[in-house]
N, C-alpha and C. Protein backbone atom coordinates (compact mmCIF):
# COMPACT_ATOMS: atom_id res chain seq x y z
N UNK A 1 35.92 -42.13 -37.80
CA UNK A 1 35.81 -40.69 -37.67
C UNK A 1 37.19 -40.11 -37.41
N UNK A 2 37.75 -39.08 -37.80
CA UNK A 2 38.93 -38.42 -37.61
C UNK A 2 38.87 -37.14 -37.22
N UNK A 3 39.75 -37.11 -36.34
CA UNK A 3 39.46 -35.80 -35.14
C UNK A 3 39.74 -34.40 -35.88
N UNK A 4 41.16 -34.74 -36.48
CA UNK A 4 41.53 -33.19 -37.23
C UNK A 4 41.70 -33.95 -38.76
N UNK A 5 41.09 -32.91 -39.79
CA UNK A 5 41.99 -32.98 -41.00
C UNK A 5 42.48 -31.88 -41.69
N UNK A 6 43.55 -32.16 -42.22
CA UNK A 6 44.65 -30.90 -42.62
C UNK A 6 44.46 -31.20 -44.43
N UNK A 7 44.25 -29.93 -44.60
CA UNK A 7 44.34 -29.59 -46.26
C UNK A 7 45.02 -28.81 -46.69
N UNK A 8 46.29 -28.88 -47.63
CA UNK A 8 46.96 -28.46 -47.94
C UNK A 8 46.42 -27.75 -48.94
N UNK A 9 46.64 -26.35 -49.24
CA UNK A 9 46.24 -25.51 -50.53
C UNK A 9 47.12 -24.97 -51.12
N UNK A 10 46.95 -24.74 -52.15
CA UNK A 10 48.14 -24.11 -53.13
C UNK A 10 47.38 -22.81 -53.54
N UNK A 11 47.19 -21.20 -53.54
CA UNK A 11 46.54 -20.63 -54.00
C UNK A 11 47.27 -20.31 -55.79
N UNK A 12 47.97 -20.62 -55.87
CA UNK A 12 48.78 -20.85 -57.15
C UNK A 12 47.07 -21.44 -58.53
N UNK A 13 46.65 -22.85 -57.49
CA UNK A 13 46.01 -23.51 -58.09
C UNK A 13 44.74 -23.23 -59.03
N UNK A 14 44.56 -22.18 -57.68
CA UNK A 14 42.59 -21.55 -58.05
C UNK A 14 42.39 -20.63 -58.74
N UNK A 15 41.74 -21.13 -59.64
CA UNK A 15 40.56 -19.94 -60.70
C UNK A 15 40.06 -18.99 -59.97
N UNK A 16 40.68 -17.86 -59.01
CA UNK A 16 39.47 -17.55 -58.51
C UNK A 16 38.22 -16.78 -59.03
N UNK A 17 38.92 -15.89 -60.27
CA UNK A 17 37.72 -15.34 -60.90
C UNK A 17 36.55 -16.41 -61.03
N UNK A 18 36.61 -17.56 -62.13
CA UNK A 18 35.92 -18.85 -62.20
C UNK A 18 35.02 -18.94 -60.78
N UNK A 19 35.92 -18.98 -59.81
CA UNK A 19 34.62 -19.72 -58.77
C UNK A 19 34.17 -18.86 -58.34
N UNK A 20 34.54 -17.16 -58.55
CA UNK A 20 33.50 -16.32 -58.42
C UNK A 20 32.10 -16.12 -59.15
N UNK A 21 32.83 -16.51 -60.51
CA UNK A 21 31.62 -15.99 -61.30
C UNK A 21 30.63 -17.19 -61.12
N UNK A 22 30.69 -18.99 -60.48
CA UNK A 22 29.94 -19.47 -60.33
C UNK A 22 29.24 -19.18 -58.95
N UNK A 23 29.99 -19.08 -57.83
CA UNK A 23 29.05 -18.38 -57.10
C UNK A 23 28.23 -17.15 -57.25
N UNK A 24 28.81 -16.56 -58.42
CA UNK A 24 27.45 -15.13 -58.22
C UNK A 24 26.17 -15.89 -59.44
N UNK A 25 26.47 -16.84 -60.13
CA UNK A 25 25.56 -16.98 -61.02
C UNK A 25 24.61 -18.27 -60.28
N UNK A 26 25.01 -18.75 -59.31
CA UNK A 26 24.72 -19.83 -58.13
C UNK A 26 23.77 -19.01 -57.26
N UNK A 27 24.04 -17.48 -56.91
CA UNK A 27 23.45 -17.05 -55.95
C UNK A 27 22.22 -16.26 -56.95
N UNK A 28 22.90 -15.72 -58.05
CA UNK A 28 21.61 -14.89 -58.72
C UNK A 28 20.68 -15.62 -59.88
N UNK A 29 21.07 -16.83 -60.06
CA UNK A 29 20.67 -17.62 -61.05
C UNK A 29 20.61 -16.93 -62.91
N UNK A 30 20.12 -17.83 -63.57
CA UNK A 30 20.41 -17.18 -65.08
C UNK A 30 19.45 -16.65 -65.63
N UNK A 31 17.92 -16.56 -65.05
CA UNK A 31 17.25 -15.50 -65.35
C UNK A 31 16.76 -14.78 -65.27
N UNK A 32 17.60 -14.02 -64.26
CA UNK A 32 17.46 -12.05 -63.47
C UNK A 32 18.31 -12.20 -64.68
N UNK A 33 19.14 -12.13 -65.07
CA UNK A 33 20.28 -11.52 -65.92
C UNK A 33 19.64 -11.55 -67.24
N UNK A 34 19.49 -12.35 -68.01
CA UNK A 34 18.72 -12.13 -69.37
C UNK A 34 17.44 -11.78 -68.74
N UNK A 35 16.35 -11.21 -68.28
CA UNK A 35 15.42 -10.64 -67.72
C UNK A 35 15.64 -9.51 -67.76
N UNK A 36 16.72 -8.96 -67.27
CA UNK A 36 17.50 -7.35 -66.75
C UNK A 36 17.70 -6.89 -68.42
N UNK A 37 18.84 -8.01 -69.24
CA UNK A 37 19.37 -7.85 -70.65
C UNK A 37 17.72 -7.35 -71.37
N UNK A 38 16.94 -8.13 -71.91
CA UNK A 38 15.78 -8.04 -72.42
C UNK A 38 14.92 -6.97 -72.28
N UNK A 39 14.53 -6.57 -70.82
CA UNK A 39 13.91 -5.24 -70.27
C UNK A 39 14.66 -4.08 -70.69
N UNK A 40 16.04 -4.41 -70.83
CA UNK A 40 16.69 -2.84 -71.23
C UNK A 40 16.66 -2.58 -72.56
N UNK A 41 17.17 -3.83 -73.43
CA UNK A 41 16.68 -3.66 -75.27
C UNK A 41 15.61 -3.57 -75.19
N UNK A 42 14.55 -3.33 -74.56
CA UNK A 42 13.18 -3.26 -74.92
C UNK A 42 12.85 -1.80 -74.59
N UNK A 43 13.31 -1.32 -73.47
CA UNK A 43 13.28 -0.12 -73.53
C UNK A 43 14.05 0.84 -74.11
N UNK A 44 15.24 0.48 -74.76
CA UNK A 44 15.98 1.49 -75.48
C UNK A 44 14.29 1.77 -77.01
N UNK A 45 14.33 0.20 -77.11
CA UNK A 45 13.85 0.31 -78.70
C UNK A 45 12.44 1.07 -78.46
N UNK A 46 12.33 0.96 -77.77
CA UNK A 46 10.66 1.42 -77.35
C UNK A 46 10.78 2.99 -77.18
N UNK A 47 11.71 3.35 -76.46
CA UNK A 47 11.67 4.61 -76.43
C UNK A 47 12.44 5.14 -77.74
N UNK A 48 13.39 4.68 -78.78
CA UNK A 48 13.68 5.31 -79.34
C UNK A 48 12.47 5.63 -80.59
N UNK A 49 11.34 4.06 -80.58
CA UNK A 49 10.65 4.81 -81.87
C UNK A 49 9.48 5.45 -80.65
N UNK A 50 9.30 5.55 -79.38
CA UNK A 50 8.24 6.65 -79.00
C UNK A 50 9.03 8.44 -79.35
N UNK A 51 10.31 8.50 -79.07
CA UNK A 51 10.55 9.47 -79.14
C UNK A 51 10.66 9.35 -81.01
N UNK A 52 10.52 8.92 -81.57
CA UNK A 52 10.45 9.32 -83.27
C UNK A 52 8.93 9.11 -83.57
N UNK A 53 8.04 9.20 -82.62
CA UNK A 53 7.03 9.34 -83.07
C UNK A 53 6.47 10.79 -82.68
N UNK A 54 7.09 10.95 -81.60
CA UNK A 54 6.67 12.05 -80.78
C UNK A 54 7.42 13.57 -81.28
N UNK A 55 7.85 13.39 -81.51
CA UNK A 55 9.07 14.42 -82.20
C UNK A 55 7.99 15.35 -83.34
N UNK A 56 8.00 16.56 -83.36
CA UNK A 56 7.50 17.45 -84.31
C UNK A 56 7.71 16.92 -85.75
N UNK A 57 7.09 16.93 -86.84
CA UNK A 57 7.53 17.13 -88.24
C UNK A 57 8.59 17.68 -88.95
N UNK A 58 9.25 17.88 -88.20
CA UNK A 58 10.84 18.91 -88.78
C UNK A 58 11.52 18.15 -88.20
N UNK A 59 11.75 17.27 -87.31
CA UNK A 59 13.04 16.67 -86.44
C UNK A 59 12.96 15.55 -86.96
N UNK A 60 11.43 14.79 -87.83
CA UNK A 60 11.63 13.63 -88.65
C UNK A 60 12.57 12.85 -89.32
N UNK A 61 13.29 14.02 -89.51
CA UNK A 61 14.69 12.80 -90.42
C UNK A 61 15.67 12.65 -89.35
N UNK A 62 15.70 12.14 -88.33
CA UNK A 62 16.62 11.22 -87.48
C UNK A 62 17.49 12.23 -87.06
N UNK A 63 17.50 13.61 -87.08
CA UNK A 63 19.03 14.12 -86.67
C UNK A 63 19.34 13.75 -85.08
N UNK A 64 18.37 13.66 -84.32
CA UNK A 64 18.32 13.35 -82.94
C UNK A 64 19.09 12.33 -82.82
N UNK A 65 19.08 11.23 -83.87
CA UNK A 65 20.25 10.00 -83.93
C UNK A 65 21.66 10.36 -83.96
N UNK A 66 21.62 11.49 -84.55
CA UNK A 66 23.50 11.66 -84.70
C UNK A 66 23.55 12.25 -83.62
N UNK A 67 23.11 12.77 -82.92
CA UNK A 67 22.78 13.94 -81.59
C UNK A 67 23.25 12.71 -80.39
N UNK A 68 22.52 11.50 -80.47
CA UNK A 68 22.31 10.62 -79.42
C UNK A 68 23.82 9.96 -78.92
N UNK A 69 23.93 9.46 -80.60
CA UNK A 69 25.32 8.28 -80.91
C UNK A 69 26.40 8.70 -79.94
N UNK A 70 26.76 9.89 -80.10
CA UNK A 70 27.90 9.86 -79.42
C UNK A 70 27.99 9.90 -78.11
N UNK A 71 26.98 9.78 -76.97
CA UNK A 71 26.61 9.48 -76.18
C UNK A 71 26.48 8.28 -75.44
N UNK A 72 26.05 7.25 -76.71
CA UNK A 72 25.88 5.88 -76.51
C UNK A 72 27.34 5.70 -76.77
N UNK A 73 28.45 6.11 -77.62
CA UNK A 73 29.50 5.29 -77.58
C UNK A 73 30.38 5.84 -76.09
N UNK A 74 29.95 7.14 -75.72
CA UNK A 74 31.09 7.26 -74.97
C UNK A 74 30.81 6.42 -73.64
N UNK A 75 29.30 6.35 -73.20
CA UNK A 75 28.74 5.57 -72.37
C UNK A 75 29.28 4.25 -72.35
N UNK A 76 29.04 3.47 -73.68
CA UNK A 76 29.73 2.46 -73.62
C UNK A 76 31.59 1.90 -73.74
N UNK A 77 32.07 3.15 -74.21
CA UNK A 77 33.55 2.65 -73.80
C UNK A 77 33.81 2.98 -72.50
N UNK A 78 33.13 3.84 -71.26
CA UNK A 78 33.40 4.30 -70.28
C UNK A 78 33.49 2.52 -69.43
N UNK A 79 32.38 1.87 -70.15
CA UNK A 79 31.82 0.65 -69.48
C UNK A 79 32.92 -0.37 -69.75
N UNK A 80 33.44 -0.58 -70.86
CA UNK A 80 34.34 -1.30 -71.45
C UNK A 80 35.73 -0.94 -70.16
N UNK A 81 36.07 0.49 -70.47
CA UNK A 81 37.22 0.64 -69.47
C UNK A 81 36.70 0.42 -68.33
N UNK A 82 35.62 0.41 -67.94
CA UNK A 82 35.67 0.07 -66.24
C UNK A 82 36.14 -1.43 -65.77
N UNK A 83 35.34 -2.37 -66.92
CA UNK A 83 35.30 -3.87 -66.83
C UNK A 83 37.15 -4.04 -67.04
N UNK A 84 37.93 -3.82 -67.89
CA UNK A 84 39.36 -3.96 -68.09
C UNK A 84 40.10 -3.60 -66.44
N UNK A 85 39.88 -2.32 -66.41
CA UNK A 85 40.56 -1.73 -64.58
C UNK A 85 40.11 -2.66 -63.92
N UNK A 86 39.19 -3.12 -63.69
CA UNK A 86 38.44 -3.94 -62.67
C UNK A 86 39.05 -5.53 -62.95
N UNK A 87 38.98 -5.74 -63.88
CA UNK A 87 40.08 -6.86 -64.19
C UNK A 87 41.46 -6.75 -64.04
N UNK A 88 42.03 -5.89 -64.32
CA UNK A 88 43.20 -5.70 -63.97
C UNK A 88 43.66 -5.31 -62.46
N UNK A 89 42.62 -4.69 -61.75
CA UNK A 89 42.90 -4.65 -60.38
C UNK A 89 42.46 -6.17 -59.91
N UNK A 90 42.02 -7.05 -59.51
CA UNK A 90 41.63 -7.90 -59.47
C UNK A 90 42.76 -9.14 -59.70
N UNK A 91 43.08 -9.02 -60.88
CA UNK A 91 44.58 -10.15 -61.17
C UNK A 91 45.48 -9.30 -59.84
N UNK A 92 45.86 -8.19 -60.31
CA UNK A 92 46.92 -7.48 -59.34
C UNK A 92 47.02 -7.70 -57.45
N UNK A 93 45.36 -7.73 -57.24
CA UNK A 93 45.22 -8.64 -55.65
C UNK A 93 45.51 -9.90 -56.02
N UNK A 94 44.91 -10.80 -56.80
CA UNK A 94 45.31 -11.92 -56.80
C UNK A 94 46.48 -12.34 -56.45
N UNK A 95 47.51 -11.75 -57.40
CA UNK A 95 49.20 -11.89 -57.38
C UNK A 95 50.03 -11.20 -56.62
N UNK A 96 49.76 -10.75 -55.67
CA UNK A 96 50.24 -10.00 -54.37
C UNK A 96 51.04 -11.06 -53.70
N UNK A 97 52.35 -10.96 -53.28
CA UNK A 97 52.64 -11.93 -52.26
C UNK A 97 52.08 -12.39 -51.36
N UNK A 98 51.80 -11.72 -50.72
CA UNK A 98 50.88 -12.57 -49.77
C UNK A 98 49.70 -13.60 -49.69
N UNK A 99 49.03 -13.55 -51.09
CA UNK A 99 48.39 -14.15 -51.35
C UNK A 99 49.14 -15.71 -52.14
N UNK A 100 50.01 -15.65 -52.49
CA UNK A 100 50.86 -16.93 -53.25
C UNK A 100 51.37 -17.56 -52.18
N UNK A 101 51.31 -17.50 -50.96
CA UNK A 101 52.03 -18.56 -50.35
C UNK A 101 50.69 -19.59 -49.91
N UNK A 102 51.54 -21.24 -50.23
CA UNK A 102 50.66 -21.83 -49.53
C UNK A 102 50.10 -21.85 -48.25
N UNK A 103 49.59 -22.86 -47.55
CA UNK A 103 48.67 -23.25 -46.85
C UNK A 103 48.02 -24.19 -46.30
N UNK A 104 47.73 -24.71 -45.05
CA UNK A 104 46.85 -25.18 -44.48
C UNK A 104 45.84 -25.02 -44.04
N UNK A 105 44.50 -25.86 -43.77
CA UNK A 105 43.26 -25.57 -43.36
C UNK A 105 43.22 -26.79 -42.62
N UNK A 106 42.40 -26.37 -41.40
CA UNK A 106 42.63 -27.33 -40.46
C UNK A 106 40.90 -27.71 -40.29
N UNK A 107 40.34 -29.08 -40.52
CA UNK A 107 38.88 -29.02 -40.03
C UNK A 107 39.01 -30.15 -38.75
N UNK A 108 37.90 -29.71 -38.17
CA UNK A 108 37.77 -30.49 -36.41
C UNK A 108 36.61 -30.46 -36.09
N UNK A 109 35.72 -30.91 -35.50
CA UNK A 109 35.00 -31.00 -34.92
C UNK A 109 34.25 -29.20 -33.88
N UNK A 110 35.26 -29.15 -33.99
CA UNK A 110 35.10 -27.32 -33.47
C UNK A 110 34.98 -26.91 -34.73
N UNK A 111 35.35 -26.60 -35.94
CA UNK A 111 35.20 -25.58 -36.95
C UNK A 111 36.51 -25.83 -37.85
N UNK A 112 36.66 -24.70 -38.29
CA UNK A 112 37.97 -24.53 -39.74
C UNK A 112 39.04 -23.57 -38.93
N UNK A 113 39.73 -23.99 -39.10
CA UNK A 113 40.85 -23.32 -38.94
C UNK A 113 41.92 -22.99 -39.69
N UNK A 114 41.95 -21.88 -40.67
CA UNK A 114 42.73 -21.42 -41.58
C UNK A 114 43.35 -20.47 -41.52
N UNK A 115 44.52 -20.93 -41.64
CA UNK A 115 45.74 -19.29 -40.58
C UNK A 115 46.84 -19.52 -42.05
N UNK A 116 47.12 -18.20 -42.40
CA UNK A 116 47.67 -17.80 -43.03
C UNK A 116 47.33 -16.80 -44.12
N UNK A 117 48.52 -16.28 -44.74
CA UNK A 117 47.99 -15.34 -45.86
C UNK A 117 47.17 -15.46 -46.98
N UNK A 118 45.60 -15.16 -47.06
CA UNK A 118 45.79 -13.84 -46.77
C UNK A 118 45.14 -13.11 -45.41
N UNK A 119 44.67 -14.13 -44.98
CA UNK A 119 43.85 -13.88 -43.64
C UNK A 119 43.91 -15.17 -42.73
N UNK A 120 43.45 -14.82 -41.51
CA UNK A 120 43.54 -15.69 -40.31
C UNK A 120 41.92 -16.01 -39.65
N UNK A 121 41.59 -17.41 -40.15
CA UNK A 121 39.93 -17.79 -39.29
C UNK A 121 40.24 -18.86 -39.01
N UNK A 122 39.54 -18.44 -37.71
CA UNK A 122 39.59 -19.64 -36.42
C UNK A 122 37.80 -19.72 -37.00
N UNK A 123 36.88 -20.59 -37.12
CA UNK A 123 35.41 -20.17 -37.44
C UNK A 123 34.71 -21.61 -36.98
N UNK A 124 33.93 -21.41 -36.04
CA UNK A 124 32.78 -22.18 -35.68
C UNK A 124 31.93 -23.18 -36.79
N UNK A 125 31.88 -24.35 -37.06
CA UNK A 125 30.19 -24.54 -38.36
C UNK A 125 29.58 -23.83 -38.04
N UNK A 126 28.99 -23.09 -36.91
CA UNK A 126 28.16 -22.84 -37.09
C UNK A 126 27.92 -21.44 -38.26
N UNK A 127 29.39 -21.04 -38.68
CA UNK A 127 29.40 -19.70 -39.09
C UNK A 127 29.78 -20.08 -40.86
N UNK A 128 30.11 -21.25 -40.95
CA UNK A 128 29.75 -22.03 -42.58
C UNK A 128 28.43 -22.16 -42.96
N UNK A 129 27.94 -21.15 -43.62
CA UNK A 129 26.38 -21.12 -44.44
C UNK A 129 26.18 -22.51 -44.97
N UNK A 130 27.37 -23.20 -45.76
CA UNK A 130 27.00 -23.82 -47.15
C UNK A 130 28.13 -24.56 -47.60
N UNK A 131 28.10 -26.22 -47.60
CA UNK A 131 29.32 -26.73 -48.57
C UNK A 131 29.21 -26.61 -49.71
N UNK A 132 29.68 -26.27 -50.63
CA UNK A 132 29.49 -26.83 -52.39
C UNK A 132 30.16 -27.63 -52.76
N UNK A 133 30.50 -28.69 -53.40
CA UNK A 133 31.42 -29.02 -54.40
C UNK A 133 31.05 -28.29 -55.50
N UNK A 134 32.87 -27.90 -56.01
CA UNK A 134 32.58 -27.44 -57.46
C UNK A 134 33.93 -27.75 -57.92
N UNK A 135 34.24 -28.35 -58.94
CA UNK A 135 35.16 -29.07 -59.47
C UNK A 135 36.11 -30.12 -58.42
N UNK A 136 37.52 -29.74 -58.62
CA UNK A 136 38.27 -30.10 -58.27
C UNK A 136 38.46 -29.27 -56.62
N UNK A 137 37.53 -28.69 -55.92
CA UNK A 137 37.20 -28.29 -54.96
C UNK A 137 35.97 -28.87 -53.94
N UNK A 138 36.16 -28.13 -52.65
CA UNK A 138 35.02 -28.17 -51.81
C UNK A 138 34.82 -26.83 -50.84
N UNK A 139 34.02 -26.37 -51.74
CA UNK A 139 34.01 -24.87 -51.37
C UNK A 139 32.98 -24.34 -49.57
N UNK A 140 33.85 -24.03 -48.63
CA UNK A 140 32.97 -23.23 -47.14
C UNK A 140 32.47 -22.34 -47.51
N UNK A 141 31.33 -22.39 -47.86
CA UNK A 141 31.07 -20.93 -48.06
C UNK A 141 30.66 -19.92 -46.33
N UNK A 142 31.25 -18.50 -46.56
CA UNK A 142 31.12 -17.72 -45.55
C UNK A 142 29.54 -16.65 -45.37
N UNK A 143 29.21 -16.78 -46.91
CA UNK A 143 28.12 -15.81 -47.19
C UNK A 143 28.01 -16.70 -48.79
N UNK A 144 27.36 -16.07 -49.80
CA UNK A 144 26.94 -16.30 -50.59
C UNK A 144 28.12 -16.43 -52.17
N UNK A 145 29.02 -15.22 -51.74
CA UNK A 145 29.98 -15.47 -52.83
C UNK A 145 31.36 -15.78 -51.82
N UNK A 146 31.87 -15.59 -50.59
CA UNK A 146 32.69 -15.41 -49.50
C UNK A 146 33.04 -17.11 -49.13
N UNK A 147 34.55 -17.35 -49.42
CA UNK A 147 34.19 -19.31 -49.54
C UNK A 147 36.07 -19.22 -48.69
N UNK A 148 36.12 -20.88 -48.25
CA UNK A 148 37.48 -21.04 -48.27
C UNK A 148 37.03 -22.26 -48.92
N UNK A 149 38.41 -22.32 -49.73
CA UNK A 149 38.68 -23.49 -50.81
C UNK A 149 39.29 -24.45 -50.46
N UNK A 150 38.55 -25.72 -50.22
CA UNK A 150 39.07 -27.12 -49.97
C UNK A 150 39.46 -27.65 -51.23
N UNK A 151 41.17 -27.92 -51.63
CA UNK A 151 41.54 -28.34 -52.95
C UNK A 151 41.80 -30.32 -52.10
N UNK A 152 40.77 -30.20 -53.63
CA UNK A 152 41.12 -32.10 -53.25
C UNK A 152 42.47 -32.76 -53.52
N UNK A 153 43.10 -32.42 -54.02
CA UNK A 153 44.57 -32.14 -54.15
C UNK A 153 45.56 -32.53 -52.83
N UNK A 154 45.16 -31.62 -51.98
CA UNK A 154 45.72 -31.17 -50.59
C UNK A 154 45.07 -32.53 -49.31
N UNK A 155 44.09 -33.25 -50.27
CA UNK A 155 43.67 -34.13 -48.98
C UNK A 155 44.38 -34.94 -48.38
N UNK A 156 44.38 -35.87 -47.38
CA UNK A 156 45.51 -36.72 -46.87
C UNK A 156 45.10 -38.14 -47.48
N UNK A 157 45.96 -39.05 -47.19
CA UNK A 157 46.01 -39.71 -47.72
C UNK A 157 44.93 -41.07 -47.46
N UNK A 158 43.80 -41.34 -48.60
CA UNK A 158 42.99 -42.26 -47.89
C UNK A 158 41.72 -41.36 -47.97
N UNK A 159 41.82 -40.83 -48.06
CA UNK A 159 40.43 -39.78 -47.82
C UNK A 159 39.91 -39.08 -49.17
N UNK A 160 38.57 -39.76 -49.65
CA UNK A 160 38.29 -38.99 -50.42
C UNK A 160 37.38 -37.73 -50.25
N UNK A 161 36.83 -37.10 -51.19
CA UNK A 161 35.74 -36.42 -51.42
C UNK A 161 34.67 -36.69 -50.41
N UNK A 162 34.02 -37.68 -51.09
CA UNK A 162 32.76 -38.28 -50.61
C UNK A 162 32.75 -38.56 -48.72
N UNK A 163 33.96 -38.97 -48.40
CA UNK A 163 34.41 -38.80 -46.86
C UNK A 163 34.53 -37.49 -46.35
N UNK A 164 35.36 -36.78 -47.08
CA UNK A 164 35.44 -35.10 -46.81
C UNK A 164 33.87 -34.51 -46.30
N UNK A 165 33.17 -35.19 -47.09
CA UNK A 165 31.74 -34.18 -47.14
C UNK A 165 31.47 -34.77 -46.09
N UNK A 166 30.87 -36.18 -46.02
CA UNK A 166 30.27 -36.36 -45.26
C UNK A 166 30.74 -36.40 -43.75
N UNK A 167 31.89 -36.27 -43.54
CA UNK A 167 32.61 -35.81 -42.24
C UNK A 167 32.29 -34.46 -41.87
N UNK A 168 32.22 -33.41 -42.97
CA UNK A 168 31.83 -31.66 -42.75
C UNK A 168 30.32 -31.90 -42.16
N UNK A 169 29.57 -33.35 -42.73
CA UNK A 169 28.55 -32.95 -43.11
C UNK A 169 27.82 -33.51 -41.24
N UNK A 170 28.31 -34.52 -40.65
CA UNK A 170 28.67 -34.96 -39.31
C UNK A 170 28.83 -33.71 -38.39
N UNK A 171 30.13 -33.37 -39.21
CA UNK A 171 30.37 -32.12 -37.48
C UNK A 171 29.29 -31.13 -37.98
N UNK A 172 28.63 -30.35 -39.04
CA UNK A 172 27.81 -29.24 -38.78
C UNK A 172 26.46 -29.42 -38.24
N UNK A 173 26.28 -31.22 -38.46
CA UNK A 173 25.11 -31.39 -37.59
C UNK A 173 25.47 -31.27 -35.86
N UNK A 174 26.00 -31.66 -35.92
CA UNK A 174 26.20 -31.85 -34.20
C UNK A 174 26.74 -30.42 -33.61
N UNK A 175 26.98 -29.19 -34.23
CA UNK A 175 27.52 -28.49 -33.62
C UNK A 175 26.22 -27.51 -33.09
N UNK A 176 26.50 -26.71 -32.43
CA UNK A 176 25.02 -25.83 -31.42
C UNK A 176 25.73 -24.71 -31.74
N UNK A 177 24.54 -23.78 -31.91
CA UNK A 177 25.05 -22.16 -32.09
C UNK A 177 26.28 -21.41 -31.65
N UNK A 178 26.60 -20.66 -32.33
CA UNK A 178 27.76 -20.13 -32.38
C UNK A 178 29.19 -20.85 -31.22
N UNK A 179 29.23 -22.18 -31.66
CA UNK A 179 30.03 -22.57 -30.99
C UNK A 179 29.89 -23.34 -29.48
N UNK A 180 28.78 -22.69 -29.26
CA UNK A 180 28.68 -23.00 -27.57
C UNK A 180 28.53 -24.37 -26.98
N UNK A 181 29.13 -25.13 -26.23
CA UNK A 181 29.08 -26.45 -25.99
C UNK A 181 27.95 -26.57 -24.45
């Protein structure tokens, strides 16, 4: 058993978009989303031939379509530019100084201890929801998408994975609510 272990991180290293988008597709799974996709083509199409059924005898030849279109496109490039800004703000936190400097993470028997930029947690197990492995990682999760990143990379020497876990997996049993001994 080993009292402290130190993990070196490189935030240089991490995908973080990537291990976002697996934690949100981890937390919401893959079929709310094609469920959501499907229900909405179903109601565009549904309502567009109720409203061409419903429509008087004179509005029959589709003008309501040219009426609509430009609506649907501006709707949808509004959506397009949101997703680009949002990407582009997003890289732009990423690459902030403060965020590029490496790092240590300290695990113990008390909790994680990760001090540095971009933030500072001292944190109890008891306040780690969830280990994951996911790739070349071992993800704390804080909440559902909210993680610190254990790069296997950074481990010491002698120590794999499979030790990593099951050492996390040791101290979160034995630890008692919020810390309290």
């Amino acid at each position: 058993m080993t009292d402290v272990i130190e993990i070196q991180r490189d935030w240089g290293e991490l995908d973080r978009p990537k291990i976002n988008r697996f934690l949100t597709k981890r937390y919401y799974g893959l079929w709310p989303g094609i469920v959501i996709w499907g229900v909405a083509l179903f109601v565009l199409v549904a309502g567009i031939l109720t409203v061409d059924h419903l429509l008087p005898h004179r509005f029959q030849q589709r003008n309501w379509l040219a009426a609509m279109a430009p609506i649907y496109f501006a709707f949808l490039a509004m959506t397009i530019l949101n997703t680009l800004w949002k990407k582009r703000l997003f890289q732009d936190l990423i690459e902030t100084p403060l965020r590029r400097n490496n790092r240590s993470v300290f695990l113990s028997e008390n909790g994680v201890s990760d001090f540095g930029p971009p933030q500072e947690n001292d944190l109890v197990w008891d306040y780690i929801t969830d280990v994951v492995p996911y790739k070349n990682l071992v993800l704390l999760l804080l909440s559902p998408v909210e993680y610190i990143p254990l790069q296997m990379d950074g481990l010491p020497d002698g120590m794999t994975r499979e030790s990593l876990l099951e050492q996390i997996g040791e101290w979160r049993e034995t630890t008692t609510p919020d810390g309290a001994d």
